[in-house]
Protein backbone atom coordinates (compact mmCIF):
# COMPACT_ATOMS: atom_id res chain seq x y z
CA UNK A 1 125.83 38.09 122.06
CA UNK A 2 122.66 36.20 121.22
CA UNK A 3 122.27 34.09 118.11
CA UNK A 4 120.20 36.98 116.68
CA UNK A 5 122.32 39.90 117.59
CA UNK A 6 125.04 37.72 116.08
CA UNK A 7 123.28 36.80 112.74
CA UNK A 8 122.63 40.81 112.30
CA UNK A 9 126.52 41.73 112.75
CA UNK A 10 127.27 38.95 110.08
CA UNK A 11 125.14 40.21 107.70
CA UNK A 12 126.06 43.79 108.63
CA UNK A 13 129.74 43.71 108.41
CA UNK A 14 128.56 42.13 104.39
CA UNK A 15 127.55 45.75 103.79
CA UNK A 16 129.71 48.71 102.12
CA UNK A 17 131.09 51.57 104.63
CA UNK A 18 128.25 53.68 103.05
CA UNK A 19 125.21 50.65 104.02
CA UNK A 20 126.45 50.70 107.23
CA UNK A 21 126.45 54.26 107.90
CA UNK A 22 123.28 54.52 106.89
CA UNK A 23 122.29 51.54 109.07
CA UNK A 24 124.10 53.02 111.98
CA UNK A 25 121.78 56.21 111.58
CA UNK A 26 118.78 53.79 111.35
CA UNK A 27 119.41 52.05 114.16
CA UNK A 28 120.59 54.94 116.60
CA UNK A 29 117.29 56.78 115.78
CA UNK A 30 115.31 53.95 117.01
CA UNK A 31 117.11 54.21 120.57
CA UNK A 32 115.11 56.15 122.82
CA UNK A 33 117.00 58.06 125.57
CA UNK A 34 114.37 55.91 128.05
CA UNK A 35 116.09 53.09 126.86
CA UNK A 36 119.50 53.73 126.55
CA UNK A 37 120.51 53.66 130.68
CA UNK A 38 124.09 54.59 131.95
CA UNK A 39 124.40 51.13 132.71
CA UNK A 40 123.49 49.47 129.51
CA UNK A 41 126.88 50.60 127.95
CA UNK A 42 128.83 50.48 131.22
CA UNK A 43 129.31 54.34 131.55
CA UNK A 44 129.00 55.76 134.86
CA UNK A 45 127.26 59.28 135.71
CA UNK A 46 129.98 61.49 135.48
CA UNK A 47 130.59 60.38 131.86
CA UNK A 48 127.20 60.68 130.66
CA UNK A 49 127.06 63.99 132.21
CA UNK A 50 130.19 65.13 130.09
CA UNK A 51 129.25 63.54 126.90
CA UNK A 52 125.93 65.65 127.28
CA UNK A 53 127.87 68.86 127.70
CA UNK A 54 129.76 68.24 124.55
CA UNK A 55 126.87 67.38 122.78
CA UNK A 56 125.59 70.77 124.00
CA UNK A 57 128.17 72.36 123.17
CA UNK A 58 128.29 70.97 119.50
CA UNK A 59 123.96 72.21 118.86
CA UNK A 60 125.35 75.72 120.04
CA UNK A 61 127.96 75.70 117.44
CA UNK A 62 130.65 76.12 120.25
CA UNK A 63 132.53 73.28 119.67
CA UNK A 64 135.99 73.19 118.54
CA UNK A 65 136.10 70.27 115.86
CA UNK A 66 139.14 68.73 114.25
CA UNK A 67 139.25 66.77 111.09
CA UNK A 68 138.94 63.12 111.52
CA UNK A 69 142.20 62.10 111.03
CA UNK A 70 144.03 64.23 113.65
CA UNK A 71 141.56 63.04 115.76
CA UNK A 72 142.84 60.15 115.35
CA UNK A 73 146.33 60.78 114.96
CA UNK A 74 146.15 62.57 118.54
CA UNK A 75 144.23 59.35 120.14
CA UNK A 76 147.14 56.63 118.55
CA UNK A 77 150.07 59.41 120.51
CA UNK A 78 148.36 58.84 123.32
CA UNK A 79 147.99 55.46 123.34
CA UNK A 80 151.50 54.90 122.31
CA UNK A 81 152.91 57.13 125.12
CA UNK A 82 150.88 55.58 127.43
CA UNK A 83 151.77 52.22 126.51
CA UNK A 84 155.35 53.56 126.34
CA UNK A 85 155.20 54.80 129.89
């Protein structure tokens, strides 16, 4: 992390939930799909293709969604049974 990138988070993490939301927004908007390469977040093909088919599927209004918290209840099972296993 550069001394920058670093002063930024420190100030960031300063901010209420609701700042940083809104900063989040900000700051995704300004990433251009040009500049936001497979490899620049260490995802491989396949996953960027099937991120973009969910993301297609959520504009068509096909998407099953679940409330937040069973999301996460659902990803902390599986991490326990696979850390169990």
């Amino acid at each position: 992390m550069t001394a920058t990138l670093e002063s930024v988070w420190s100030a960031a993490s300063l901010l209420s939930a609701k700042e940083r939301g809104h900063l989040a927004e900000q700051l995704f908007a300004t990433v251009d799909d040009t500049d936001a390469e497979a490899e620049d977040f260490g995802l491989d093909a396949t996953t960027w293709e099937k991120i973009d088919r969910r993301l297609d599927r959520l504009d068509a209004g096909t998407a099953v969604l679940i409330p937040g918290d069973e999301g996460l209840r659902r990803g902390r099972a599986k991490l326990a049974a696979m850390h169990s296993a």
